[in-house]
Protein backbone atom coordinates (compact mmCIF):
# COMPACT_ATOMS: atom_id res chain seq x y z
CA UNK A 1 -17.41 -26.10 -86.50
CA UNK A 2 -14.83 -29.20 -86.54
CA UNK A 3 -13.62 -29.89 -82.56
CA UNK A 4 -10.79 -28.48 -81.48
CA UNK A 5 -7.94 -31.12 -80.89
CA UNK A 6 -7.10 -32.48 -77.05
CA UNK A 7 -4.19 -29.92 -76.67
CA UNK A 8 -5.50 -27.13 -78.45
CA UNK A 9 -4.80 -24.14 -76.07
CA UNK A 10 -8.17 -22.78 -76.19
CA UNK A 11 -9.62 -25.46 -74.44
CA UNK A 12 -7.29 -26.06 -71.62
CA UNK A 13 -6.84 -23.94 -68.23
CA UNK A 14 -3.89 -21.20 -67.45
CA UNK A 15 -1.90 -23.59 -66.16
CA UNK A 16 -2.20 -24.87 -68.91
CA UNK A 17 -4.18 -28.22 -68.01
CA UNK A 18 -7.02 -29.77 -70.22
CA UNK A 19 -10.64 -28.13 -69.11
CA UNK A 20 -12.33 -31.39 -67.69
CA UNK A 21 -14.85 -32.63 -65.40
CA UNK A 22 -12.51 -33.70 -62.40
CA UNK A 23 -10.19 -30.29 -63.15
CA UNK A 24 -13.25 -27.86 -62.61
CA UNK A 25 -14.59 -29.86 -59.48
CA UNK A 26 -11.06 -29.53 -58.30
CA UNK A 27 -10.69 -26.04 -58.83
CA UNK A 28 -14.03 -25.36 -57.14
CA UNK A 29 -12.47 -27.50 -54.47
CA UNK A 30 -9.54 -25.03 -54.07
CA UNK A 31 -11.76 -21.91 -54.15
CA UNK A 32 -13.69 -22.71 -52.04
CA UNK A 33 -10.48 -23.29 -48.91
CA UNK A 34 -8.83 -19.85 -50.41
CA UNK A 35 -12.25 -18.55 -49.28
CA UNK A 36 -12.17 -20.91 -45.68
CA UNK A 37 -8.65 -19.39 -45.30
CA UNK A 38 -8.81 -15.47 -46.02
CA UNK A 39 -12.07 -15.85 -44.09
CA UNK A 40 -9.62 -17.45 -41.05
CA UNK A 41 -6.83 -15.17 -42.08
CA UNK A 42 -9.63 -11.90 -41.29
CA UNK A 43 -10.88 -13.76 -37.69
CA UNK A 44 -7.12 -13.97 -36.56
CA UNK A 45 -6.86 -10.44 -37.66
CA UNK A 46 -9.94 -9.20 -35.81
CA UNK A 47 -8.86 -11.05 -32.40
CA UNK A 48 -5.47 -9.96 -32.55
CA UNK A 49 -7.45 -6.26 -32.94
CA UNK A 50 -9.33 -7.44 -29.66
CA UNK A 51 -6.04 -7.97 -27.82
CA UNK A 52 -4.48 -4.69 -28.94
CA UNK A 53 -7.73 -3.11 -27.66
CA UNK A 54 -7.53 -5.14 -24.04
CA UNK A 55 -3.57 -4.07 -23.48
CA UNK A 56 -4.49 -0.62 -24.05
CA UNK A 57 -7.69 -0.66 -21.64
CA UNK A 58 -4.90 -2.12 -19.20
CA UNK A 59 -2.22 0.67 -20.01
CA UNK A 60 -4.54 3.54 -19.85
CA UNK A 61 -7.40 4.26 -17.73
CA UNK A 62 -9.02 6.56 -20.20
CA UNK A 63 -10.04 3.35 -22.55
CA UNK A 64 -12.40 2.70 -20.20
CA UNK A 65 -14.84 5.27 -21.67
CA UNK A 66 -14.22 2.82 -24.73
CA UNK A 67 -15.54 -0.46 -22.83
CA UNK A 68 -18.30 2.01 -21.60
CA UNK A 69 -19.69 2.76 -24.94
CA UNK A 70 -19.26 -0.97 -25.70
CA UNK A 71 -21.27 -1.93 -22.74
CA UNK A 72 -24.38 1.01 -23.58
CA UNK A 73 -24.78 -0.40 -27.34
CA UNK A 74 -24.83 -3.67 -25.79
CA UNK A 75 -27.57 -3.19 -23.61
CA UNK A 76 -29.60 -1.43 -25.62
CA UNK A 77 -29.16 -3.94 -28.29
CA UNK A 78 -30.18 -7.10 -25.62
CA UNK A 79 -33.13 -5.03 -23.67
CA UNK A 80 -36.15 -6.86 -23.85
CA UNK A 81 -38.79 -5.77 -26.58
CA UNK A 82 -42.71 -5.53 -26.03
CA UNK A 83 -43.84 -9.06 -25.52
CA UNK A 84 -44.62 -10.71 -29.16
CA UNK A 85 -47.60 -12.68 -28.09
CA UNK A 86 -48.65 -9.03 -26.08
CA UNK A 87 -48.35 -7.46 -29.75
CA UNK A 88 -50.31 -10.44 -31.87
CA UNK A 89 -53.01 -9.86 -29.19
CA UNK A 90 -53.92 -6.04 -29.96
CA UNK A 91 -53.19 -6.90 -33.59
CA UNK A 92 -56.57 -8.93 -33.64
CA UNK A 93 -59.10 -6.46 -33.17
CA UNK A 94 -58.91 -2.11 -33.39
CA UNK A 95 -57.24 -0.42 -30.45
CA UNK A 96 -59.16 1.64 -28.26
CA UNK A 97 -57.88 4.80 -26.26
CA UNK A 98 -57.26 2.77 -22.96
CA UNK A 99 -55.15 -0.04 -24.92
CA UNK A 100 -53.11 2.63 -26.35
CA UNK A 101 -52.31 5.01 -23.43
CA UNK A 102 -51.47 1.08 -21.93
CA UNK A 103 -49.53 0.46 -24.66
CA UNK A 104 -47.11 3.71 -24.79
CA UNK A 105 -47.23 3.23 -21.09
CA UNK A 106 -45.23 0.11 -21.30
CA UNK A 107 -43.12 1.35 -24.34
CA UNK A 108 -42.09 4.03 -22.05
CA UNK A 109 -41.14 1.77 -19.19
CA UNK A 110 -39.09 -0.22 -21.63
CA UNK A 111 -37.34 2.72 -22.50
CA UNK A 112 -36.51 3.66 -19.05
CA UNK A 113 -35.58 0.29 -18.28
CA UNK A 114 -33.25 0.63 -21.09
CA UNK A 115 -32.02 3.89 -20.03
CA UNK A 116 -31.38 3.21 -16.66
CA UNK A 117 -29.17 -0.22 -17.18
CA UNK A 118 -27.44 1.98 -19.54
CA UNK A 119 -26.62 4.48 -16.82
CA UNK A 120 -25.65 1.89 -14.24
CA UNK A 121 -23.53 0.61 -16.34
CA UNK A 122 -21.56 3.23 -16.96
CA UNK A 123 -21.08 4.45 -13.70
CA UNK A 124 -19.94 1.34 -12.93
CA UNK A 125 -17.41 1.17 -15.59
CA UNK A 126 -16.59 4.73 -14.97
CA UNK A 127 -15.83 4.42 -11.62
CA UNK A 128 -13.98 1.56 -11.97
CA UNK A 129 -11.81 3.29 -14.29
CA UNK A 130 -11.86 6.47 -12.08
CA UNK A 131 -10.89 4.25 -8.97
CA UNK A 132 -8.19 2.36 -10.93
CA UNK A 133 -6.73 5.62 -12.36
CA UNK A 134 -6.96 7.45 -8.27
CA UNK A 135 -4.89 4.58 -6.56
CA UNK A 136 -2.18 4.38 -9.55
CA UNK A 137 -1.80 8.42 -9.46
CA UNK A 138 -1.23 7.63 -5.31
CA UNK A 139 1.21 5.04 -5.80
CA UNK A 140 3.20 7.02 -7.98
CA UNK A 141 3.73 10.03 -6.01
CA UNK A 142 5.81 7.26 -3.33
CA UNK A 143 9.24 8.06 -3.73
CA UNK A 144 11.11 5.06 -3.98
CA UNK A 145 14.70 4.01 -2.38
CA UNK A 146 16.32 0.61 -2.55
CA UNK A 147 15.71 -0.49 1.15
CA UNK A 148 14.88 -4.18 1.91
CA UNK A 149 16.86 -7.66 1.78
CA UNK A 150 14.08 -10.12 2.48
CA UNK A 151 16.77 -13.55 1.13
CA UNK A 152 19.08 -11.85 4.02
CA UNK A 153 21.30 -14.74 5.91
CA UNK A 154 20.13 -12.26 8.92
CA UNK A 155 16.18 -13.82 8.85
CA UNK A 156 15.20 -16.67 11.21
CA UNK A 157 12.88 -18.74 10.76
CA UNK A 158 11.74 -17.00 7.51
CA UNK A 159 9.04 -19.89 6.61
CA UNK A 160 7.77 -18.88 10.11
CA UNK A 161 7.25 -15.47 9.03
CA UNK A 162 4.93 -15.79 5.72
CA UNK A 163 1.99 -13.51 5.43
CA UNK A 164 3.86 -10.74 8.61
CA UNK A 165 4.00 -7.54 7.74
CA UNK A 166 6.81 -5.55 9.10
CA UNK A 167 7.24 -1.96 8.32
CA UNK A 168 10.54 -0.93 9.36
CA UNK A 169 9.73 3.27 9.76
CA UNK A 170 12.80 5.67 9.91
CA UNK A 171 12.80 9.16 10.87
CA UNK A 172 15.43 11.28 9.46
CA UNK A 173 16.41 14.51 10.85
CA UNK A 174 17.92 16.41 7.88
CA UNK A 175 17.54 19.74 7.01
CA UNK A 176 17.93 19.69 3.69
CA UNK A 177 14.34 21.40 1.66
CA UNK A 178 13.85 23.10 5.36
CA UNK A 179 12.14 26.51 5.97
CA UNK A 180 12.68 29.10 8.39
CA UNK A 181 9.08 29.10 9.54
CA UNK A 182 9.67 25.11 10.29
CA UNK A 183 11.87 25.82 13.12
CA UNK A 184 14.54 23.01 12.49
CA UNK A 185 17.50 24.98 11.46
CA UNK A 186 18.84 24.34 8.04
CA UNK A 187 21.69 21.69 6.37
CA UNK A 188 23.94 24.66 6.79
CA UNK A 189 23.89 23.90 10.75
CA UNK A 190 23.30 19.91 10.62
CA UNK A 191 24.31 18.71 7.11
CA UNK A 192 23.45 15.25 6.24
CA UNK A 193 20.73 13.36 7.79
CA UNK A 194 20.73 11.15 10.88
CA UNK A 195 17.93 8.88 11.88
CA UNK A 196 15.86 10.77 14.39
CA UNK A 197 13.54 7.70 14.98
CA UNK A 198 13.66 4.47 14.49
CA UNK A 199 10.52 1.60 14.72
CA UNK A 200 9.47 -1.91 13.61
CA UNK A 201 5.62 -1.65 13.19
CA UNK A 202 4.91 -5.69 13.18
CA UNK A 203 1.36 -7.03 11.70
CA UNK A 204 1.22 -11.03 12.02
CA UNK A 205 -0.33 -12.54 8.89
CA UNK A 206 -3.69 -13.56 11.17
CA UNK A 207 -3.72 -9.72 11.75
CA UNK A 208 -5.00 -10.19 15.22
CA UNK A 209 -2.38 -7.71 16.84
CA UNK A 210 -0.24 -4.50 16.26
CA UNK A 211 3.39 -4.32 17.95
CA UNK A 212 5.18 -1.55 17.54
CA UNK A 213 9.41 -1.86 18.89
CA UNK A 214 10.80 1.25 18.82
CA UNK A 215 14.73 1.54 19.36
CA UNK A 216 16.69 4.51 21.47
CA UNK A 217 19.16 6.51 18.74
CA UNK A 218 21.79 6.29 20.90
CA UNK A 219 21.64 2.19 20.86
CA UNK A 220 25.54 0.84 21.22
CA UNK A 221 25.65 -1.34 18.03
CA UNK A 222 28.14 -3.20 15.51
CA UNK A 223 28.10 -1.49 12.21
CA UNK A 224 28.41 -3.91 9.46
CA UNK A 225 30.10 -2.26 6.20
CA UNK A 226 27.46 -0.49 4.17
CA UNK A 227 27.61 1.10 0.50
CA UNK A 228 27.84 5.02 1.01
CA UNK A 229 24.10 6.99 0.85
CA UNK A 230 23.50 10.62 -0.35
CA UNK A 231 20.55 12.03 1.40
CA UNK A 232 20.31 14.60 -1.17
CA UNK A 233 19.53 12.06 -4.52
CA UNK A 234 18.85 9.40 -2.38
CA UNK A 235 21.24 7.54 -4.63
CA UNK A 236 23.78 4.83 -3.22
CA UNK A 237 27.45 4.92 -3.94
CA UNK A 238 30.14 2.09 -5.06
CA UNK A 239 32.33 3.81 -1.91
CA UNK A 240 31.85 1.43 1.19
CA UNK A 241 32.17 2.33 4.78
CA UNK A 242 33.67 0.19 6.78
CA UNK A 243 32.70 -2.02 9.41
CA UNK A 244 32.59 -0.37 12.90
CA UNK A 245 32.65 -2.51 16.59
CA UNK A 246 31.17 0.17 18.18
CA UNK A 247 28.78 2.68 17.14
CA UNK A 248 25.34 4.71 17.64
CA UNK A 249 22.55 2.96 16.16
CA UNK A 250 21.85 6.30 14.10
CA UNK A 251 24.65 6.62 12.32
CA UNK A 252 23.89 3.36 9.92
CA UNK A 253 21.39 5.60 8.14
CA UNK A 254 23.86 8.38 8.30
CA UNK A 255 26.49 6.71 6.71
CA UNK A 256 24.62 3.84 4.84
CA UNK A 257 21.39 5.10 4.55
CA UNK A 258 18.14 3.03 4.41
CA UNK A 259 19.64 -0.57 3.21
CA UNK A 260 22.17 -0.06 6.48
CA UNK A 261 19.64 0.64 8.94
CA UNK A 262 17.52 -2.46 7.48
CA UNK A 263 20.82 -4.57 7.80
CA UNK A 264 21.47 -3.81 11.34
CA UNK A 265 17.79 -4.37 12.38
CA UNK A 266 17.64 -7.31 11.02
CA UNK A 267 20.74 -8.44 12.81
CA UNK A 268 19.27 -7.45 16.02
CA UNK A 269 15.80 -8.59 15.40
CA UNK A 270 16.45 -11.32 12.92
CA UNK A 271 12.69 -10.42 12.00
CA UNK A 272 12.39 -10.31 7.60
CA UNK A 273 11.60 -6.14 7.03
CA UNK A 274 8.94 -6.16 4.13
CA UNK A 275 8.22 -2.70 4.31
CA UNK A 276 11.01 0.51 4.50
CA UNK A 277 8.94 3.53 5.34
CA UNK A 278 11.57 6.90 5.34
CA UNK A 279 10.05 10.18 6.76
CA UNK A 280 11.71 13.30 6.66
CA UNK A 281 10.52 15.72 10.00
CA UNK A 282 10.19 18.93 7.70
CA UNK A 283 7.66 17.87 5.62
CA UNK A 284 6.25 16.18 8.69
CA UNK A 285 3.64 18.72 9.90
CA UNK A 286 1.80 19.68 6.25
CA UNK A 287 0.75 15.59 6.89
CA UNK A 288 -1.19 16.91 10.24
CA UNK A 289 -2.69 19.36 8.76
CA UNK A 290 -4.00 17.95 5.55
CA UNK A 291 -6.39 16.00 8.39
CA UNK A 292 -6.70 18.98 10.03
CA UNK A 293 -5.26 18.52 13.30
CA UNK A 294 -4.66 14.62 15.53
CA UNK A 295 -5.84 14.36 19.39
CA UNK A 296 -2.92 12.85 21.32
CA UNK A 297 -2.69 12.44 25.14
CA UNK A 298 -0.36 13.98 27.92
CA UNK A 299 0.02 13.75 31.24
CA UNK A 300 2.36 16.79 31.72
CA UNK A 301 2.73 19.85 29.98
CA UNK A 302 5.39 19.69 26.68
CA UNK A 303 7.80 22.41 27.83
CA UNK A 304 11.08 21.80 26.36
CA UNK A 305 14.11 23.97 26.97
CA UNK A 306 15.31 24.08 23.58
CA UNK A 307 12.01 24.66 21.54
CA UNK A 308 10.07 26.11 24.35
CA UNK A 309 6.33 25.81 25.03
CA UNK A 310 4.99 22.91 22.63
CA UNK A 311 2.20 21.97 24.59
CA UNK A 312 0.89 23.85 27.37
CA UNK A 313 -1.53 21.76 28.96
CA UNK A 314 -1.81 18.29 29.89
CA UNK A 315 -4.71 16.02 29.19
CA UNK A 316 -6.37 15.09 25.24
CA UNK A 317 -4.96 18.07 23.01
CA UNK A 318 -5.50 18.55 19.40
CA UNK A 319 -2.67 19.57 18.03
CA UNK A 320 -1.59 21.34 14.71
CA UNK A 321 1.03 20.41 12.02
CA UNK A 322 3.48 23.00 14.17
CA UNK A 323 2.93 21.45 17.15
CA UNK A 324 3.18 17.82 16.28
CA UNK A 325 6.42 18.57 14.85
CA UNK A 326 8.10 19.57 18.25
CA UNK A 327 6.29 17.13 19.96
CA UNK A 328 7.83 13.81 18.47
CA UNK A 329 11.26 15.79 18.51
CA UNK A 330 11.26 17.01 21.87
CA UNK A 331 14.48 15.63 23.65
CA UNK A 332 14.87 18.04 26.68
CA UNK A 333 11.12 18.39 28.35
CA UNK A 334 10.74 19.67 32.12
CA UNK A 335 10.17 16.90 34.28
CA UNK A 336 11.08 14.56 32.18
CA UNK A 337 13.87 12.83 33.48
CA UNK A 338 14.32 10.03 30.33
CA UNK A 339 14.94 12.24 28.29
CA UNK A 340 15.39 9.99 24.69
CA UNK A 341 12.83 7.57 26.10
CA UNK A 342 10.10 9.85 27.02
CA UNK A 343 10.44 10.91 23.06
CA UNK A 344 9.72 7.59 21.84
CA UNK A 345 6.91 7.17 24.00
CA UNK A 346 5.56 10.31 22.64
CA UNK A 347 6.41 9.38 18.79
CA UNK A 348 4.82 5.98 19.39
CA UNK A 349 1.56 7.80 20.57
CA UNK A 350 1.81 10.14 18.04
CA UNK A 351 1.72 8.19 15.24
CA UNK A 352 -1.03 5.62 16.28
CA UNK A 353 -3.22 9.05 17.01
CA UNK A 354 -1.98 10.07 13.16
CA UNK A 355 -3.10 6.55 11.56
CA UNK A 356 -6.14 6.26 13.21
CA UNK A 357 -7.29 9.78 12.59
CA UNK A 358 -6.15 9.08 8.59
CA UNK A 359 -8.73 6.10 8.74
CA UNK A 360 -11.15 8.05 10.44
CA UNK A 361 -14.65 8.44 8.12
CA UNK A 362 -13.91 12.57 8.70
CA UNK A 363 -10.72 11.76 6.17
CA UNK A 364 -11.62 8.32 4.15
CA UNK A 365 -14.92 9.92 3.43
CA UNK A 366 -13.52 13.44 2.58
CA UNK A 367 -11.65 13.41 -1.18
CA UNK A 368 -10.24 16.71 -0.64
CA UNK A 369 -8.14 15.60 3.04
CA UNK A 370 -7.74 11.97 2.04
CA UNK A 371 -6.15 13.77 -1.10
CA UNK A 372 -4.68 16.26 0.78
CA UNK A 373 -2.72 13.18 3.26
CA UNK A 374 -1.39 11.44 0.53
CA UNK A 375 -0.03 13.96 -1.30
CA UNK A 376 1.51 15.41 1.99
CA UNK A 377 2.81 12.27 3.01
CA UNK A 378 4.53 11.23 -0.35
CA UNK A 379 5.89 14.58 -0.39
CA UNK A 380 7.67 13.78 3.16
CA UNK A 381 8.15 9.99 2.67
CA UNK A 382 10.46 7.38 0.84
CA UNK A 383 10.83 3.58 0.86
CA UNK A 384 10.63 0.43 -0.28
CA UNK A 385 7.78 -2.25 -0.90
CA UNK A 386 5.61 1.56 -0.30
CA UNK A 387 2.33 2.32 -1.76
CA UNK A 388 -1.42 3.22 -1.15
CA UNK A 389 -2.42 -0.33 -0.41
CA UNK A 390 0.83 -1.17 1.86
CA UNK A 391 -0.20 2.06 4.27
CA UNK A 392 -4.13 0.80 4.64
CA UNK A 393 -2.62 -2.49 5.64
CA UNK A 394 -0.53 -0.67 8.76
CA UNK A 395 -3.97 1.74 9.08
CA UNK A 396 -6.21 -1.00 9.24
CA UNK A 397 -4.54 -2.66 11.43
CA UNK A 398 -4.41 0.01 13.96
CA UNK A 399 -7.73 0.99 13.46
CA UNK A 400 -9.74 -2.12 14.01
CA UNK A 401 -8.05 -3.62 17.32
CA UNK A 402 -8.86 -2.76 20.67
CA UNK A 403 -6.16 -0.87 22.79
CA UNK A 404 -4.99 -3.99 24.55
CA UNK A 405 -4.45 -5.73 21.05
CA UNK A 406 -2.00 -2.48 20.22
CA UNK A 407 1.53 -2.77 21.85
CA UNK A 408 3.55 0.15 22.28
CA UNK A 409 7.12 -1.40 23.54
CA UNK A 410 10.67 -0.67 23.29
CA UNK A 411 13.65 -2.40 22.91
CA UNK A 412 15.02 -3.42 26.32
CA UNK A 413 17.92 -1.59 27.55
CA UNK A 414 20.00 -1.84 30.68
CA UNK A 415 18.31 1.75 31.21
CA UNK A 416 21.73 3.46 31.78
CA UNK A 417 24.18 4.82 29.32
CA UNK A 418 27.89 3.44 29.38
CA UNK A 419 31.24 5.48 29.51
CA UNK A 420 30.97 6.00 25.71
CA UNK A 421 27.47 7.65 26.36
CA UNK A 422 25.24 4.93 24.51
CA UNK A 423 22.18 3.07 25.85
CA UNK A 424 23.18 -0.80 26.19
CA UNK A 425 20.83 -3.41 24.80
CA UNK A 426 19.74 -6.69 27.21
CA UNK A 427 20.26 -9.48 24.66
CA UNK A 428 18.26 -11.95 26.87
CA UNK A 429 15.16 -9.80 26.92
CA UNK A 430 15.04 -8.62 23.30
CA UNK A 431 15.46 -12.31 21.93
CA UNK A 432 12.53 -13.09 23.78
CA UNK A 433 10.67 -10.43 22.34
CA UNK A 434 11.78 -10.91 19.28
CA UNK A 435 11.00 -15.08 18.66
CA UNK A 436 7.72 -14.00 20.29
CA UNK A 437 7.15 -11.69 17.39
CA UNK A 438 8.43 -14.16 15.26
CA UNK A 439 6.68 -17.30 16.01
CA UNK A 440 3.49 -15.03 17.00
CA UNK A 441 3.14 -16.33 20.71
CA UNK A 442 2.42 -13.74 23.58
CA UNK A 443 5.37 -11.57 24.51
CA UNK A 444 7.13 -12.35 27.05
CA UNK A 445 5.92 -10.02 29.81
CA UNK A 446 2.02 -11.12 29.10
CA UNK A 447 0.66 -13.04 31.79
CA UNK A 448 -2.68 -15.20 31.08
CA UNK A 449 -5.44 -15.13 33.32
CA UNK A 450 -6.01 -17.67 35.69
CA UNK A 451 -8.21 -20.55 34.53
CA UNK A 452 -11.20 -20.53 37.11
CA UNK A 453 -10.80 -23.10 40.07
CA UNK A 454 -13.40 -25.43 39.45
CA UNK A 455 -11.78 -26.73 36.08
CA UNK A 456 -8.41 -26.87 34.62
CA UNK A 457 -6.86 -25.45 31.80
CA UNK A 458 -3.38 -27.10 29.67
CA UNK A 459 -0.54 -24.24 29.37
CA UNK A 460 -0.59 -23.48 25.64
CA UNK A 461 2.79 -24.79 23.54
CA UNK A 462 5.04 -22.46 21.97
CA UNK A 463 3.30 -22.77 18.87
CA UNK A 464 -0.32 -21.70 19.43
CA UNK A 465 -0.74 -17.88 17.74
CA UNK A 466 -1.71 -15.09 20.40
CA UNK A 467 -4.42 -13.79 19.72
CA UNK A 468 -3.54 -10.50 21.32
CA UNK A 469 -1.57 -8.99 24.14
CA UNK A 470 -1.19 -6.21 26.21
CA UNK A 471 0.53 -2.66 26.34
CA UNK A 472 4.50 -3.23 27.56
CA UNK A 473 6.47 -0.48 29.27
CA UNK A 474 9.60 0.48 27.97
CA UNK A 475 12.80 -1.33 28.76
């Protein structure tokens, strides 16, 4: 057959090029990177598979059981096999009876070894997962409320104060969701709500103390002007009420709610609140019982003439959800001539008794009354910067100090109400109790021991962190 010319059409490609040498290394050329690059194209597509998988092991604890399944096929495909040189050995000459029975001996080990990775590996991934999945379901039965201002123009010294803790813990008397049974009387009879209690609980950031300020309801303050609150959707209004001279400390939550009380405090205290912790005193008691009871102390018998007999005996009582109620809201005992402050002292009691009994191993190492707390006490709570890991921090605290490291103080008063019936604060004492707490130096009534006689000790400078303190009467 005569050659085909240079251009005939048989002989040259689809795109219509001449069939030569350098052509058909060329096209191999490109093959070969169309083959580098869907190859690249399916590795980008399996790691961006990878990442899908790791956001939703992040977003839902149930992918765990994913990872777990993962991690068994891993081990068993990495578990040591029967040693080769082991296997060459008995290969050489016929096995006898003991060799074998060896033989599946150490097969079966393998297996077991296998086996039991396998398991510990799961239950490790499992109860990660499990743990993970526990603490978020806690931290979202919190009910949260806008609360804090930590950039407030209020804050001293607010580089001073990195790494304190300060829960600022409101209780509010409404009646609102109350029972008969609970023996508060109903929003029908006290609408609104009106804070009950009110108490800085301050952790420095070395965590080598616990002071807890608590301030008298009827403190004579100057209301700054406050959006309106509705206790009932715990929802803040674009209605503002209005600045007031003179007024009870209590009604800043009435009127303003929980980013009003936190104002005012921080006025007074110019301490930065990083915790808001809202209780409500009719849900209070189911928190008591879910530990089954808290041991306070009294030195007198609890016999108020409103809500009668609340505790009958003095000395270490355990008392029930019922009684703990009346207790912190007792306000006209027998013998009790303080009346408001003789409460607080109780409710400051109270309350350390409650968090160290929470972090007791009776309740941390019991599911169903650890559960049984938290779901009582997000069913009675609300705040700010409030969660699972925030309330072990405040436990914690309590639990592992001594009693002289825990101070129980409140906010000095002249001790006598004025003409308009409120309690009158001593501005000279509380800012010394305050830049103690601040700057983390001993409060101002602690006295250090005297240095021995034989040597000599330097007074310490402001500066030098306390490393604890003692208990503080009341003002």
């Amino acid at each position: 057959m005569p050659p085909r010319a240079e251009l005939d059409p048989l002989t040259m490609t689809d795109q219509m090029e001449a069939i030569d040498d350098a052509t058909a290394v060329r096209h191999k050329i490109d093959n070969t990177l169309a083959r580098f690059s869907a190859a690249h194209d399916e590795m980008n597509a399996e790691e961006d598979e990878r990442k899908k998988r790791r956001e939703r092991l992040a977003a839902r604890p149930a992918a765990f059981l994913d990872q777990t399944r993962t991690a068994l096929q891993r081990v068993i495909a990495t578990s040591p096999e029967p040693d080769a040189a082991t296997r060459a050995e008995a290969d050489k000459a016929p096995q006898t009876r003991l060799q074998e029975k060896k033989q599946r001996r150490s097969e079966r080990s393998i297996l077991i070894t296998r086996i039991a990775t396998a398991v510990l590996a799961a239950i490790v991934l499992i109860g990660t997962g499990a743990a993970w999945g526990t603490k978020s379901w806690y931290d979202s039965q919190f009910n949260k409320v806008a609360a804090l201002d930590e950039n407030s123009a209020d804050i001293q010294n607010a580089a001073g104060q990195t790494g304190d803790e300060n829960f600022l813990m409101v209780g509010s008397d409404t009646r609102d969701g109350a029972k008969a049974e609970d023996g508060v009387g109903d929003a029908t009879e006290a609408p609104g709500a009106r804070s009950d209690t009110i108490m800085i609980a301050h952790i420095p950031a070395d965590r080598q103390r616990v002071v807890m300020v608590s301030f008298p309801r009827d403190l004579e303050i100057a209301r700054p002007e406050c959006n309106r609150w509705d206790p009932i959707t715990s929802q803040y209004s674009n209605e503002k009420s209005p600045a007031q001279k003179i007024a009870k400390l209590n009604t800043a939550y009435a009127v303003g709610g929980p980013q009003c009380v936190t104002k005012v405090i921080q006025q007074i205290t110019g301490m930065k609140m990083t915790h808001f912790v809202g209780i409500d005193f009719n849900g209070f008691k189911e928190m008591v019982d879910a530990v089954q009871g808290v041991t306070i102390h009294t030195d007198i018998p609890i016999d108020d003439t409103v809500l009668g007999k609340v505790i009958p005996q003095a000395g270490d009582i355990r008392i029930t959800g019922d009684q703990a109620l009346n207790f912190v809201r007792a306000r006209h005992v027998k013998g009790d001539i303080t009346s408001d402050y003789g409460r607080i002292k109780r409710q400051q009691e109270f309350i350390g008794s409650l968090l160290k009994a929470v972090m007791s191993k009776e309740v941390m190492l019991n599911a169903g009354k650890i559960t049984g707390f938290v779901t009582a006490f997000a069913k009675a709570t609300f705040g700010d910067n409030l969660g699972v890991d925030q309330m072990l921090t405040l436990a914690q605290s309590m639990r592992g100090l001594s009693a002289e490291k825990i101070n129980f103080l409140t906010v000095p008063t002249t001790g006598n109400s004025n003409a308009r019936g409120n309690e009158v604060l001593v501005p000279s004492k509380a800012t010394g109790i305050f830049r103690a707490l601040i700057e983390n130096v001993a409060l101002p009534d602690d006295k250090a021991a005297a240095p021995p006689a034989s040597t000599s000790a330097a007074a310490p400078s402001s500066s030098t962190k306390s490393t604890g303190s003692k208990k503080t009467s009341t003002g």
